[in-house]
C-alpha atoms as a PDB file:
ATOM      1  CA  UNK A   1     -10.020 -17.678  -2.238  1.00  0.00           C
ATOM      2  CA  UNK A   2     -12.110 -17.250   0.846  1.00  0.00           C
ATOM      3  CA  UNK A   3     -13.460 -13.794   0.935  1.00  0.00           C
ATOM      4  CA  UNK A   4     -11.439 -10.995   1.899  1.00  0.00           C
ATOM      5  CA  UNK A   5     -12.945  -8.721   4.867  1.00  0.00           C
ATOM      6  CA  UNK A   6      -9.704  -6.774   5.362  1.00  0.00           C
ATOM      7  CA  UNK A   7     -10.242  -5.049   2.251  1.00  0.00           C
ATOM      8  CA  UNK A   8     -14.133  -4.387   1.665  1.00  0.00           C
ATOM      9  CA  UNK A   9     -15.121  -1.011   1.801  1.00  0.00           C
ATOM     10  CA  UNK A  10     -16.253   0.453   5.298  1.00  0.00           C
ATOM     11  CA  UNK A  11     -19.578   1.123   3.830  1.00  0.00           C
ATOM     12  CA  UNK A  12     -21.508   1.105   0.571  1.00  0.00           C
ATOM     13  CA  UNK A  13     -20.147   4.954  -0.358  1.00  0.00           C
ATOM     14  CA  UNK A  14     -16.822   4.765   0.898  1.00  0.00           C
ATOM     15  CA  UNK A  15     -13.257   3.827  -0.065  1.00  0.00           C
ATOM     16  CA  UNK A  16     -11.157   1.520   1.875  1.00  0.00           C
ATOM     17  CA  UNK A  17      -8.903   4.004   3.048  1.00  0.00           C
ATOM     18  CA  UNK A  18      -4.817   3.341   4.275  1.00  0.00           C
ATOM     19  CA  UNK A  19      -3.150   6.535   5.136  1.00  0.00           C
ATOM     20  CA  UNK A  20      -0.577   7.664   6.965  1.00  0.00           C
ATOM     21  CA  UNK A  21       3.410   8.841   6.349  1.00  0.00           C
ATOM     22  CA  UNK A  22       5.433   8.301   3.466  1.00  0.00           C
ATOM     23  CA  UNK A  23       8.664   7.275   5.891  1.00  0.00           C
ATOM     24  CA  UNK A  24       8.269   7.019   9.937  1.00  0.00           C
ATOM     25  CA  UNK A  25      10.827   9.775  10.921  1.00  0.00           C
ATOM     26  CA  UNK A  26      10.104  10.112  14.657  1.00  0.00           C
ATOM     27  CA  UNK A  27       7.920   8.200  17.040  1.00  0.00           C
ATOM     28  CA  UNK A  28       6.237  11.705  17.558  1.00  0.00           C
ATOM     29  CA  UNK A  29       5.758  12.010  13.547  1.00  0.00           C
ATOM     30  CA  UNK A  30       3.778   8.953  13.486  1.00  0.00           C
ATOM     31  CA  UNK A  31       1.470   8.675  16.739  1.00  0.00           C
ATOM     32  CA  UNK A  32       0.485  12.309  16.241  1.00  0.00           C
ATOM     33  CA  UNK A  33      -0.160  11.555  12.257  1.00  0.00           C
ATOM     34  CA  UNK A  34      -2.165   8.167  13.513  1.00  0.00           C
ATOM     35  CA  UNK A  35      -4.333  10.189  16.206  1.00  0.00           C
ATOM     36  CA  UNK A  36      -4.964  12.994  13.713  1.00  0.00           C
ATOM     37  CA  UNK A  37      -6.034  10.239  11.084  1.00  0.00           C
ATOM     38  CA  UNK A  38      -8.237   8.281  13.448  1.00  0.00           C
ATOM     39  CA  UNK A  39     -10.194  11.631  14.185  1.00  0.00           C
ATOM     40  CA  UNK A  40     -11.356  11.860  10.811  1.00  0.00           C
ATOM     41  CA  UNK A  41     -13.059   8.493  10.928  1.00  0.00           C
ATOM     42  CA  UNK A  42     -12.715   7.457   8.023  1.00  0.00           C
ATOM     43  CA  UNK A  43      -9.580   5.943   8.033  1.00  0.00           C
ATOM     44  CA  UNK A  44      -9.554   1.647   7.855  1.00  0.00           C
ATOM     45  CA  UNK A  45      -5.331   1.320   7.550  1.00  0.00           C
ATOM     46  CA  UNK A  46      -2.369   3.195   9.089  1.00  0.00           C
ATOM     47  CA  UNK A  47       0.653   2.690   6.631  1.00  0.00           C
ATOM     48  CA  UNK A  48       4.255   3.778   7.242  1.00  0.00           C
ATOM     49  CA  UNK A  49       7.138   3.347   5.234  1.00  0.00           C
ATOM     50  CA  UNK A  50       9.946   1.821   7.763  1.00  0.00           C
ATOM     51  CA  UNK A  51      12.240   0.380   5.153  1.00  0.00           C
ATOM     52  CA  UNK A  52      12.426   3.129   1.874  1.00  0.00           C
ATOM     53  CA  UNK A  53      14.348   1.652  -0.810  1.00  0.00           C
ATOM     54  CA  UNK A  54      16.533   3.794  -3.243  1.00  0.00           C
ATOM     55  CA  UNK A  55      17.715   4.037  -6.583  1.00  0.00           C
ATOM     56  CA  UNK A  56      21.377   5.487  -4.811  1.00  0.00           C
ATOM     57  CA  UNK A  57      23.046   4.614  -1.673  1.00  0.00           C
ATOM     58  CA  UNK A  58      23.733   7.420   0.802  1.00  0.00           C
ATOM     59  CA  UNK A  59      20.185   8.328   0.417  1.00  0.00           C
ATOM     60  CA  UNK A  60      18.136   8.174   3.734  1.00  0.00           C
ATOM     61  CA  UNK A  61      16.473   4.186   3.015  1.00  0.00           C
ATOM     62  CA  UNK A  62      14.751   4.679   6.428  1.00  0.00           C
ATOM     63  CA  UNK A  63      14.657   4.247   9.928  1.00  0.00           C
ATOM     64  CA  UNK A  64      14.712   0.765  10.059  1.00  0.00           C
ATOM     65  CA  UNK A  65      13.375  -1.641  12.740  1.00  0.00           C
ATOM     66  CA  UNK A  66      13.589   0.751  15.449  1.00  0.00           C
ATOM     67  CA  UNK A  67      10.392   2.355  13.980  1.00  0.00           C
ATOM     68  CA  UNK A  68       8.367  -0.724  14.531  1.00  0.00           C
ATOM     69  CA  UNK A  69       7.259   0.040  17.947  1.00  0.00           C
ATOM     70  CA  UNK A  70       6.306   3.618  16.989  1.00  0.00           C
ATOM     71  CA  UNK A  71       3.338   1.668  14.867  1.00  0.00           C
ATOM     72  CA  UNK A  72       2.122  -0.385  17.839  1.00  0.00           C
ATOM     73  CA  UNK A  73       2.173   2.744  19.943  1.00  0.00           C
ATOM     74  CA  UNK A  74       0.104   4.437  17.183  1.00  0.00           C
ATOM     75  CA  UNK A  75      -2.111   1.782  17.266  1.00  0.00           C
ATOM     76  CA  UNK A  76      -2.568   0.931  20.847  1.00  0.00           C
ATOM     77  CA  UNK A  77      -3.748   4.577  21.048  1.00  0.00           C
ATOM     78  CA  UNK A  78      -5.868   4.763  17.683  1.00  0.00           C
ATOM     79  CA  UNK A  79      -7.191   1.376  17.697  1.00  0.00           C
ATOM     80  CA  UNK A  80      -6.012   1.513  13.631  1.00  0.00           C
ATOM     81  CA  UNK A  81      -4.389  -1.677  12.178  1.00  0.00           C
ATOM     82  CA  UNK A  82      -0.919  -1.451  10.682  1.00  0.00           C
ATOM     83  CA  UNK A  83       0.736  -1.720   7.425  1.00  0.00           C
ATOM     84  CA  UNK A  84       4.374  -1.473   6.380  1.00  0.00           C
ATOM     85  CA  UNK A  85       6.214  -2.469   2.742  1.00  0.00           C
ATOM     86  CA  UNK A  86       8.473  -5.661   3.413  1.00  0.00           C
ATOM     87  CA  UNK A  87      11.218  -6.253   0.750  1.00  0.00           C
ATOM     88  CA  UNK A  88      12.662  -9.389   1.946  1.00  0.00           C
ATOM     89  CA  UNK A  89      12.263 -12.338   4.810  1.00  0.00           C
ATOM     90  CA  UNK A  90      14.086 -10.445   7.266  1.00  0.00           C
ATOM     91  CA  UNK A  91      11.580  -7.533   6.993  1.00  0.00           C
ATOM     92  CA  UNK A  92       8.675 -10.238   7.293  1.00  0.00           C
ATOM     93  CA  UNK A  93      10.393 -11.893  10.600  1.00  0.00           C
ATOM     94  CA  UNK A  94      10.386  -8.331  11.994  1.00  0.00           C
ATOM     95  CA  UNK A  95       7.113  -6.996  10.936  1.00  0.00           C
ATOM     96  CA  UNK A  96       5.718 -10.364  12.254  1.00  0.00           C
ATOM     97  CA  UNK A  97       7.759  -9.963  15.541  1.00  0.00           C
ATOM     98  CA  UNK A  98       6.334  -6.370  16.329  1.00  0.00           C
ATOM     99  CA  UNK A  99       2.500  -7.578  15.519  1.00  0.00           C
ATOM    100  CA  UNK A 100       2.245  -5.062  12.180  1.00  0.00           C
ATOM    101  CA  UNK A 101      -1.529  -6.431  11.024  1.00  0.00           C
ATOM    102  CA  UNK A 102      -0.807  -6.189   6.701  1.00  0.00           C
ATOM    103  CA  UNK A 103       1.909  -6.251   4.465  1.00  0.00           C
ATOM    104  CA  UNK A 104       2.422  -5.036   1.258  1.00  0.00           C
ATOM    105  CA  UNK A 105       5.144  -5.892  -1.657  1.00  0.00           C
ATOM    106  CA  UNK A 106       6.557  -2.248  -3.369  1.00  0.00           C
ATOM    107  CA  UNK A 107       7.147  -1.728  -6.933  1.00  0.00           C
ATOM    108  CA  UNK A 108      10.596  -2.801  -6.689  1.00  0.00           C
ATOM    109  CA  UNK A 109      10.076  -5.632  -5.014  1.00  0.00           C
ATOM    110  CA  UNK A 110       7.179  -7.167  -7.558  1.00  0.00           C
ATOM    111  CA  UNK A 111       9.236  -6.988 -10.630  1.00  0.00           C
ATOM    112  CA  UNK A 112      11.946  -9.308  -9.248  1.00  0.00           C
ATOM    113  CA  UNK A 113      10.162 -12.838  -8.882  1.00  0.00           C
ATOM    114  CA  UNK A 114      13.164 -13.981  -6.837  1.00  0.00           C
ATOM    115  CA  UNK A 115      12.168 -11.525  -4.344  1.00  0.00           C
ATOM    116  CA  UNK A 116       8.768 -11.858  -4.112  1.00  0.00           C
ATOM    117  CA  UNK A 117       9.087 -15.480  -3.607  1.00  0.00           C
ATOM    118  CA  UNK A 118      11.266 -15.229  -0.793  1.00  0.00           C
ATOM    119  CA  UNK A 119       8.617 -12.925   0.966  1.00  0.00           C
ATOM    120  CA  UNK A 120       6.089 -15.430   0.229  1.00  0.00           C
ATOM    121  CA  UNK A 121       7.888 -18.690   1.280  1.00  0.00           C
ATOM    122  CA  UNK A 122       8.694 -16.734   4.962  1.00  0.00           C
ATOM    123  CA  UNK A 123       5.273 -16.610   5.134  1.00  0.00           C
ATOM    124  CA  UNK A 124       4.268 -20.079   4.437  1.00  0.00           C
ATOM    125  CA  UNK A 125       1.972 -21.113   7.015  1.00  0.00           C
ATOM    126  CA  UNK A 126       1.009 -17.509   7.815  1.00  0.00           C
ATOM    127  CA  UNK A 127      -2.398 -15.912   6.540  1.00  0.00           C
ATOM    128  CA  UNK A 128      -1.825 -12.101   6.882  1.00  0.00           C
ATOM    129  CA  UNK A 129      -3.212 -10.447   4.792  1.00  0.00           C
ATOM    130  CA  UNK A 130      -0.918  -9.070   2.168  1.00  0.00           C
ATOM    131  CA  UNK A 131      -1.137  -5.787  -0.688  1.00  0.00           C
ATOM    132  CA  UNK A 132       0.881  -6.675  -3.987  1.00  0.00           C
ATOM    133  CA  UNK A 133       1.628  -3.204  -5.856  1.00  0.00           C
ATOM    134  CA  UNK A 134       2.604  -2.833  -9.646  1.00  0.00           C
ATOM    135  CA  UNK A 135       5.753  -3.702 -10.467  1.00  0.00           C
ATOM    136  CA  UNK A 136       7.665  -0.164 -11.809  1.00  0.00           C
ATOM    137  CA  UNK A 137       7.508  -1.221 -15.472  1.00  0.00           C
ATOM    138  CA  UNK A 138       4.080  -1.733 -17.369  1.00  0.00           C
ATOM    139  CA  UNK A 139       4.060  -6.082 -17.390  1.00  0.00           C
ATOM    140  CA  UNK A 140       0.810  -7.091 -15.978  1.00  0.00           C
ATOM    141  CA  UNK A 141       1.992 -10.878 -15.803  1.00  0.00           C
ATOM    142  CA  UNK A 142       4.741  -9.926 -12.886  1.00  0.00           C
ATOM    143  CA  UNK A 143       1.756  -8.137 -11.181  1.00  0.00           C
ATOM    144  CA  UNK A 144       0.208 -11.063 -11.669  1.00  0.00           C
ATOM    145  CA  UNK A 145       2.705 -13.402 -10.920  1.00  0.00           C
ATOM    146  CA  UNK A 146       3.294 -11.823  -7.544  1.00  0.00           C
ATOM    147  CA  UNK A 147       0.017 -12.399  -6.539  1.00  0.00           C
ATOM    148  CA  UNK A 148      -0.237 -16.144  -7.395  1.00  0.00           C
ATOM    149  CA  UNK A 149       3.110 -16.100  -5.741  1.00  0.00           C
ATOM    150  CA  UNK A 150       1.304 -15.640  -2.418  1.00  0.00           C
ATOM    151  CA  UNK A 151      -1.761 -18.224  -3.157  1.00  0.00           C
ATOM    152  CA  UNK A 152       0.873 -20.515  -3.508  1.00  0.00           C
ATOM    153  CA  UNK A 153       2.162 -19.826  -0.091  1.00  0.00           C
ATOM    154  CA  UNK A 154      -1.619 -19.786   1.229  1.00  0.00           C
ATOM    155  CA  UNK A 155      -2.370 -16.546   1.552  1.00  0.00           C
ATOM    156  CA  UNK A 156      -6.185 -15.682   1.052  1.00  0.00           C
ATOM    157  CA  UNK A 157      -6.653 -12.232   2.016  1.00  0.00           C
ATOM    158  CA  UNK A 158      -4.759 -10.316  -1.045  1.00  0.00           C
ATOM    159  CA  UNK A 159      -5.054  -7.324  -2.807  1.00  0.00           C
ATOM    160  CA  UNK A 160      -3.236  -5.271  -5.269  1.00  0.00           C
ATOM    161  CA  UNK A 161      -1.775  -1.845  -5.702  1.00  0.00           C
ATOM    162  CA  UNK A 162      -1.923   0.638  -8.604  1.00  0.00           C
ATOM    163  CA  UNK A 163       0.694   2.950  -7.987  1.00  0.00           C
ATOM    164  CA  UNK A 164       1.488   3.725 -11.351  1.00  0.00           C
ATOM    165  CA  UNK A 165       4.135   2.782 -14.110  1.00  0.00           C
ATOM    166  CA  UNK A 166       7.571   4.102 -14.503  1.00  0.00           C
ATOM    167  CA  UNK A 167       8.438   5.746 -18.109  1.00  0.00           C
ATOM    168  CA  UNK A 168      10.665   8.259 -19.575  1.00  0.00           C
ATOM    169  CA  UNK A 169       8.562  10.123 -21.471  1.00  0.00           C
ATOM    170  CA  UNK A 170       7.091  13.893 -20.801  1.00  0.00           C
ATOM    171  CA  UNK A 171       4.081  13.438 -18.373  1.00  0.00           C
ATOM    172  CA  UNK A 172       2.373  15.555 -15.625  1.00  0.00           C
ATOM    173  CA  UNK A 173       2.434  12.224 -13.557  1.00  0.00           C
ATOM    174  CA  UNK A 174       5.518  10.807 -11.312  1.00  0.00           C
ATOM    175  CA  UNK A 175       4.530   7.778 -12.260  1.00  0.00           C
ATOM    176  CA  UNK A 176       1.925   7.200 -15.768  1.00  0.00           C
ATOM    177  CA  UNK A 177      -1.431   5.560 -14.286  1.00  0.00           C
ATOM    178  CA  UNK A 178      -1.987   3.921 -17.522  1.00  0.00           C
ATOM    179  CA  UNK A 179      -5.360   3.241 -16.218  1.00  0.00           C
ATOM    180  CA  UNK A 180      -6.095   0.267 -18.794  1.00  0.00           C
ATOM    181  CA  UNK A 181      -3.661  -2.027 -16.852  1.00  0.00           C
ATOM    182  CA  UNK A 182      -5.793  -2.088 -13.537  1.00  0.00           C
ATOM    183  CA  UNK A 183      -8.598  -2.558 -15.791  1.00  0.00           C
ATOM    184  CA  UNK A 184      -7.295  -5.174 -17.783  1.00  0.00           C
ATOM    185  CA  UNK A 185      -6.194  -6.837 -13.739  1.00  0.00           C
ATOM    186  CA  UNK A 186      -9.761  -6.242 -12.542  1.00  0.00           C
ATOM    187  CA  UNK A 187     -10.653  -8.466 -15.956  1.00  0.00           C
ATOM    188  CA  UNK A 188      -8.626 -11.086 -15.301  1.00  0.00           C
ATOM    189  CA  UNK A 189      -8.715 -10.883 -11.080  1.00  0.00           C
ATOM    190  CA  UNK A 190     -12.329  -9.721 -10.305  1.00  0.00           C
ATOM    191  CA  UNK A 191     -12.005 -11.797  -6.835  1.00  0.00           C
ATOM    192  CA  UNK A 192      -9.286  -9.446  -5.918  1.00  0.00           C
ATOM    193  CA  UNK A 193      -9.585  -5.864  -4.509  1.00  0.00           C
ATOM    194  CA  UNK A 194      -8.136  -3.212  -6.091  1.00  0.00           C
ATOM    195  CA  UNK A 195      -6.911  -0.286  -4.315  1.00  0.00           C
ATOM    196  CA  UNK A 196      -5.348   2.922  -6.017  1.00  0.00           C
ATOM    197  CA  UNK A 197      -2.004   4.966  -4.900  1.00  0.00           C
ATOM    198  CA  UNK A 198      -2.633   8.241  -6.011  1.00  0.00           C
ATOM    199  CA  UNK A 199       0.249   9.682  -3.952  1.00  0.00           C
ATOM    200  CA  UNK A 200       2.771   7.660  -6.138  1.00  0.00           C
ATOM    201  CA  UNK A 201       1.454   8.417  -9.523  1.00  0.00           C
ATOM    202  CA  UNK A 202       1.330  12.023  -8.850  1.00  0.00           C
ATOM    203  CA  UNK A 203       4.463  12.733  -7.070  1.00  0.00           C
ATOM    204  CA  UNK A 204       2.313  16.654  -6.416  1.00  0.00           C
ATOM    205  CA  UNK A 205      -0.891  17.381  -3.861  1.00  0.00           C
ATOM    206  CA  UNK A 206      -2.918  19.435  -6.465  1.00  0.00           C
ATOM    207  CA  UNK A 207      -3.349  16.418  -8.900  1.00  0.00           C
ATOM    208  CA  UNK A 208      -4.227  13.747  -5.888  1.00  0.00           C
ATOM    209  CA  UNK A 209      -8.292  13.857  -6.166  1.00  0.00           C
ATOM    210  CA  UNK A 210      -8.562  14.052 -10.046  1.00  0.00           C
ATOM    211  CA  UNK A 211      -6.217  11.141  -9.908  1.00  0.00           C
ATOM    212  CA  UNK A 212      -8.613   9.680  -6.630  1.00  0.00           C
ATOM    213  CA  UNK A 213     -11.741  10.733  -8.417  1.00  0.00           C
ATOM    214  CA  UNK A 214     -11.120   8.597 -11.446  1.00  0.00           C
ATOM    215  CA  UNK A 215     -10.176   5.492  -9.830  1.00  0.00           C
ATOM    216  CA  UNK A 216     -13.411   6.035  -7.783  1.00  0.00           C
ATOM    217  CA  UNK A 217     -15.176   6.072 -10.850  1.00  0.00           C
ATOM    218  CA  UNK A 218     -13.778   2.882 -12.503  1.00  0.00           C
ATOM    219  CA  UNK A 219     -14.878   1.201  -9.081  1.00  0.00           C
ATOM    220  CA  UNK A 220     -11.706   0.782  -7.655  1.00  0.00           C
ATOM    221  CA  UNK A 221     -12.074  -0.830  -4.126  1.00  0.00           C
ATOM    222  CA  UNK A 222      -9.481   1.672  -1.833  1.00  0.00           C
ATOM    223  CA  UNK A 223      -7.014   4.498  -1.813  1.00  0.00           C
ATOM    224  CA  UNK A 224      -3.499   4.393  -0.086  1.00  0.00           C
ATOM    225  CA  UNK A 225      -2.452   8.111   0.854  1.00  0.00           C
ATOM    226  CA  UNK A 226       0.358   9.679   1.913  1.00  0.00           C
ATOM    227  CA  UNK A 227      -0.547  11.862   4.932  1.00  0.00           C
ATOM    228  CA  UNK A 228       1.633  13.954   7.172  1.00  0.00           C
ATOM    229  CA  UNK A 229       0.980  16.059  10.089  1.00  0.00           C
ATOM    230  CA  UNK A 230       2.618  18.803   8.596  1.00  0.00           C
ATOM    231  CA  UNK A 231       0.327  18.852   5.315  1.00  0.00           C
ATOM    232  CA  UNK A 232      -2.928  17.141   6.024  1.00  0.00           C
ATOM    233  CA  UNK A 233      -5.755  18.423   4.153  1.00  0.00           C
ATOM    234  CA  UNK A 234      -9.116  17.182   3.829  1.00  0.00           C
ATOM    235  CA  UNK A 235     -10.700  16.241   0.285  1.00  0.00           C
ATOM    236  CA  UNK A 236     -13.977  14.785  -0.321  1.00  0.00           C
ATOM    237  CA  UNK A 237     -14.564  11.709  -2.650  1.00  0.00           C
ATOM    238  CA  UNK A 238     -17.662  10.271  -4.206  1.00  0.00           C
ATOM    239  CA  UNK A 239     -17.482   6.710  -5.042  1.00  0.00           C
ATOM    240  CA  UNK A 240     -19.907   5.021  -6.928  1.00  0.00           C
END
């Protein structure tokens, strides 16, 4: 795998950072969020969620592809490349259509192989740069999988996602880190970057930098954050 510059950290101290809304409600909602991000320069990714998918139906799944060209206005204004989470070809054919500059695969997507490989075969022939996260239930070889998925289809500029790990069990967490599982990928993967959602795995704001701070310290290569204009809050990391 050639080198990936997408995802190398801005400097020698900082986190590749991706921020930006959970779900693009409003073309307002996102441009303002994507101006107020770029001002803090340290942003490297704008993410926004345009498809949401659901356990239920009847549950707002979002707004669909007329959000698309709220993301190039954002970024014809900020400058800041664009991500969104693709679930099937379709998605890929649009997100390709309305110049979005990175993809990335969601939980639910990863642990269905059938899925993943009909995102990767719609984008045989294309080298965007794609962000494989976690599948929802602790199996490091559909992690896996999903990446080499992507090779296959000649991708080179991949990373993956630690958003955390579905379980049933008591837990302050939305979703368990168990942190040993990105270890064990970095192990087995140390070519590809690894970039920590704290947002998912704590499902609260007052548990985001202890949750940031530690996959700082096991050298994790980026953060994806969920940042609104109605709750945006600074916090200071030190990576090492």
């Amino acid at each position: 795998m050639k080198e990936s510059i997408l995802f190398k950290k801005s400097t020698e101290k900082s986190p590749f950072l991706i921020a930006g809304p959970c779900s693009a409600e409003t073309e307002e909602q996102v441009v303002e969020t994507a101006v107020r991000l770029k001002a803090t320069g340290k942003i490297d990714l704008l993410r926004a969620g345009i498809w949401k998918p659901r356990t239920r139906p009847n549950s707002f799944e979002g707004v669909g592809e007329v959000g698309l060209p709220w993301l190039t206005k954002a970024k014809e204004i900020t400058g800041l490349k664009t991500c969104i989470e693709v679930a099937n070809s379709k998605h890929v054919e649009l997100a390709m259509k309305h110049g979005v500059d990175v993809l990335w695969v969601g939980a639910r997507t990863t642990v269905n192989p059938f899925s993943v490989q009909d995102i990767a075969d719609a984008l045989t022939g294309v080298d965007i740069p794609i962000m494989v996260k976690n599948p929802i239930n602790p199996d490091i070889a559909l992690w896996l999988g999903g990446i080499e998925r992507f090779e296959k289809a000649g991708i080179t500029q991949l990373a993956g996602i630690h958003r955390g790990f579905s379980d049933y069990s008591q837990s302050i967490y939305r979703n368990k880190p168990l942190w040993q599982l990105p270890i064990e990928m970095r192990r087995l993967r140390p070519d590809i970057p690894l970039i920590n959602d704290p947002s998912h795995i704590c499902g609260r704001r007052d548990l985001l930098l202890r949750v940031a701070q530690k996959a700082m310290d096991l050298n994790f290569d980026g953060l994806m954050v969920e940042s609104h204009i109605q709750t945006m809050r600074g916090v200071m990391l030190h990576s090492r």
